[in-house]
Protein backbone atom coordinates (compact mmCIF):
# COMPACT_ATOMS: atom_id res chain seq x y z
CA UNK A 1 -163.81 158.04 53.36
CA UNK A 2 -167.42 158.90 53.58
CA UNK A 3 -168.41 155.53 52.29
CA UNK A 4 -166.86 153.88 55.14
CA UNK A 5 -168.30 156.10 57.64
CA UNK A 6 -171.65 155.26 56.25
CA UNK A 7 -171.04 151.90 56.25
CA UNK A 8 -170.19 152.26 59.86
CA UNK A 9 -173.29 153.71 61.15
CA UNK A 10 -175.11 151.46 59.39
CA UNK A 11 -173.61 148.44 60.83
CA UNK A 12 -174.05 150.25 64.33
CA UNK A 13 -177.66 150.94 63.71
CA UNK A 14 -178.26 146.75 62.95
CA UNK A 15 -176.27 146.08 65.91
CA UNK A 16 -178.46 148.55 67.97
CA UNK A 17 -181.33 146.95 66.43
CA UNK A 18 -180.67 143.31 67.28
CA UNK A 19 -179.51 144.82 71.08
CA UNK A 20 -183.39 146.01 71.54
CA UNK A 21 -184.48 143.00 69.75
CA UNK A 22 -182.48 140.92 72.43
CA UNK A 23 -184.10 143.09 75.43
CA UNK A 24 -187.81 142.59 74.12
CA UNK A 25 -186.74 138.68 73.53
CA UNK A 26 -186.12 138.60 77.52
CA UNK A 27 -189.89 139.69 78.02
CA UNK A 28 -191.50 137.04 76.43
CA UNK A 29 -193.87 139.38 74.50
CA UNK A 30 -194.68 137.15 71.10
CA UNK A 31 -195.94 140.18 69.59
CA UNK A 32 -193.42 142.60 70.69
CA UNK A 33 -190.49 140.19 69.36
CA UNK A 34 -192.17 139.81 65.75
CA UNK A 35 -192.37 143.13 65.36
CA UNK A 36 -188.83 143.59 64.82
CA UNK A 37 -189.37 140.81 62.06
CA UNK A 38 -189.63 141.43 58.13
CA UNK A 39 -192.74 139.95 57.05
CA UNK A 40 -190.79 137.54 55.09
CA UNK A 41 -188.62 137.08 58.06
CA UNK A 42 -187.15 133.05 58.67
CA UNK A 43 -185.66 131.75 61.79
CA UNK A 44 -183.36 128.78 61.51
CA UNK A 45 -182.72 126.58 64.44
CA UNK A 46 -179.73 124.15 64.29
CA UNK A 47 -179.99 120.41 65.07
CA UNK A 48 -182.94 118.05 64.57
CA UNK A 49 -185.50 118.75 67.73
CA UNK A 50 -188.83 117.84 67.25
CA UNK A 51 -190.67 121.39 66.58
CA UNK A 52 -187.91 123.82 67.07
CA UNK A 53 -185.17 122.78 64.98
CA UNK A 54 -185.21 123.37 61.07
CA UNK A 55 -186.64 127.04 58.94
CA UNK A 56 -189.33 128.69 60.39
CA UNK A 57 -190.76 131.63 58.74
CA UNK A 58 -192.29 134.63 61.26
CA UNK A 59 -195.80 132.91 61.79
CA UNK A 60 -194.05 129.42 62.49
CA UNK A 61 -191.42 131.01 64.91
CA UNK A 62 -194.53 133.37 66.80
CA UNK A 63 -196.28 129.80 67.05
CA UNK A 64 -193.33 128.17 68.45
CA UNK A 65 -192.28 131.03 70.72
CA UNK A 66 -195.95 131.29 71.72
CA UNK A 67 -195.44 127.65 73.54
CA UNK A 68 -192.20 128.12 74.62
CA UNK A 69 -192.99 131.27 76.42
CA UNK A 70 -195.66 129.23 78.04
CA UNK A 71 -193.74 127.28 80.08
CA UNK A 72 -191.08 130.14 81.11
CA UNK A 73 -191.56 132.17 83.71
CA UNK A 74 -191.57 135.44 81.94
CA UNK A 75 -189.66 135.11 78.95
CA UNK A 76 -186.10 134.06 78.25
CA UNK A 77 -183.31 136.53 79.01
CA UNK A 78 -180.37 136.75 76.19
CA UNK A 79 -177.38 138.45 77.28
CA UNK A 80 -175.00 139.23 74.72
CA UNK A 81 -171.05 138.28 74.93
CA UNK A 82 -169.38 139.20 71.70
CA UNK A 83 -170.44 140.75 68.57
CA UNK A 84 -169.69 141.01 65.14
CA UNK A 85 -171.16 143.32 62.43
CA UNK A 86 -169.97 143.23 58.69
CA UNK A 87 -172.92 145.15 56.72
CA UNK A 88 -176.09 143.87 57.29
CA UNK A 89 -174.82 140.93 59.13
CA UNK A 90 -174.78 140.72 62.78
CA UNK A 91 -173.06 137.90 64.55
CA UNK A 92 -173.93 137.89 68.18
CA UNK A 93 -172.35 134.91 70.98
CA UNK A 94 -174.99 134.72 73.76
CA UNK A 95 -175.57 133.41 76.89
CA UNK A 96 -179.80 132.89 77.70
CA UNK A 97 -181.25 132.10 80.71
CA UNK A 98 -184.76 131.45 82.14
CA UNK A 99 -187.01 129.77 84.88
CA UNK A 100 -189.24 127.00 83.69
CA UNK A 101 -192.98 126.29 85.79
CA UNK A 102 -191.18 123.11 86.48
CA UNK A 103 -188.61 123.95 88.12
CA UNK A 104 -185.82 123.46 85.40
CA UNK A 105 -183.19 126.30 84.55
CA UNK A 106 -182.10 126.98 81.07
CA UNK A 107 -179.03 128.35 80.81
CA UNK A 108 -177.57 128.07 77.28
CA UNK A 109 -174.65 129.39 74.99
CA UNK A 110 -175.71 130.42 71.37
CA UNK A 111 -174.30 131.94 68.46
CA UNK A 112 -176.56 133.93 66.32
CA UNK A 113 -176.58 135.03 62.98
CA UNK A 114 -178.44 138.05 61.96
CA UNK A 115 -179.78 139.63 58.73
CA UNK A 116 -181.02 143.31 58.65
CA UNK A 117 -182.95 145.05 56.29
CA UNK A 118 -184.52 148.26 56.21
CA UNK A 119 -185.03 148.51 59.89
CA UNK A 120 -185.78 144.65 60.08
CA UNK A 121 -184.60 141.57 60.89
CA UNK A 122 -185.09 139.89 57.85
CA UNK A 123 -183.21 136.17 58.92
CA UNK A 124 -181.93 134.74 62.23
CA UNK A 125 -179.21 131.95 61.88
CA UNK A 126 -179.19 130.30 65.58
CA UNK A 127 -176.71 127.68 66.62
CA UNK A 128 -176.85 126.00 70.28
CA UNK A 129 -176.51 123.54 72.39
CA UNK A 130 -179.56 121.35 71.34
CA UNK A 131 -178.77 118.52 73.97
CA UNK A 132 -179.45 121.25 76.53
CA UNK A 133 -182.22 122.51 75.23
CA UNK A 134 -183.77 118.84 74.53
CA UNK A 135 -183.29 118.12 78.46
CA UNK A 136 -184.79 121.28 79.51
CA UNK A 137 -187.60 121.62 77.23
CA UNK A 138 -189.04 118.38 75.47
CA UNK A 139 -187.35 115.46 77.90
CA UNK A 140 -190.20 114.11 80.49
């Protein structure tokens, strides 16, 4: 019985992890947002968009976040919806919005797949709607 406890407040500390991970993610802070990172930390983006889709490991994703976050006003809010922990995998559904400088809103519906270790995140699964994010951030 005290095995499963343990497991249980360990799954409830990633969970709380990836919650504070999500708030700092809404600032826009680069450096705030990789230091909940591993340093061996990837980020994998679904789909095939030119410079965001594909692996990314934590200096590739601060780079693209970096000019992302310059054309958001602020950063880009991520409000979790529905959550599922097993270990040190947390499975989060998402809804993100944010205010671009020209004018365009993106409003999107993810589902994420984290990896925590020792405190960290150690790898981010995200899957998205990549036409949306195509006509909000790379169409003309």
């Amino acid at each position: 019985m005290a095995t499963e406890v343990g497991a249980e407040s360990a799954e409830e500390r990633n969970k709380q992890l990836v919650t504070e991970f999500m708030e700092v993610f809404g600032r826009g802070d680069v450096q705030d947002i990789l230091s909940y990172m591993s340093e061996n930390a990837t980020w994998w983006v679904g789909g095939t968009m030119e410079g965001i889709s594909g692996t990314k490991d934590r200096q590739a994703f601060g780079e693209m976040l970096s000019g992302i976050s310059a054309s958001v006003n602020g950063g880009i809010q991520l409000k979790p919806l529905a959550w599922t922990c097993q270990g040190e995998r947390v499975a989060v559904e998402t809804e993100s919005y944010a205010e671009l400088h020209n004018g365009r809103i993106y409003n999107n519906l993810y589902h994420f797949v984290f990896v925590v270790k020792d405190g960290k995140i150690e790898c981010v699964k995200e899957f998205l709607d990549t036409e949306h994010t195509t006509a909000v951030f790379l169409a003309p």
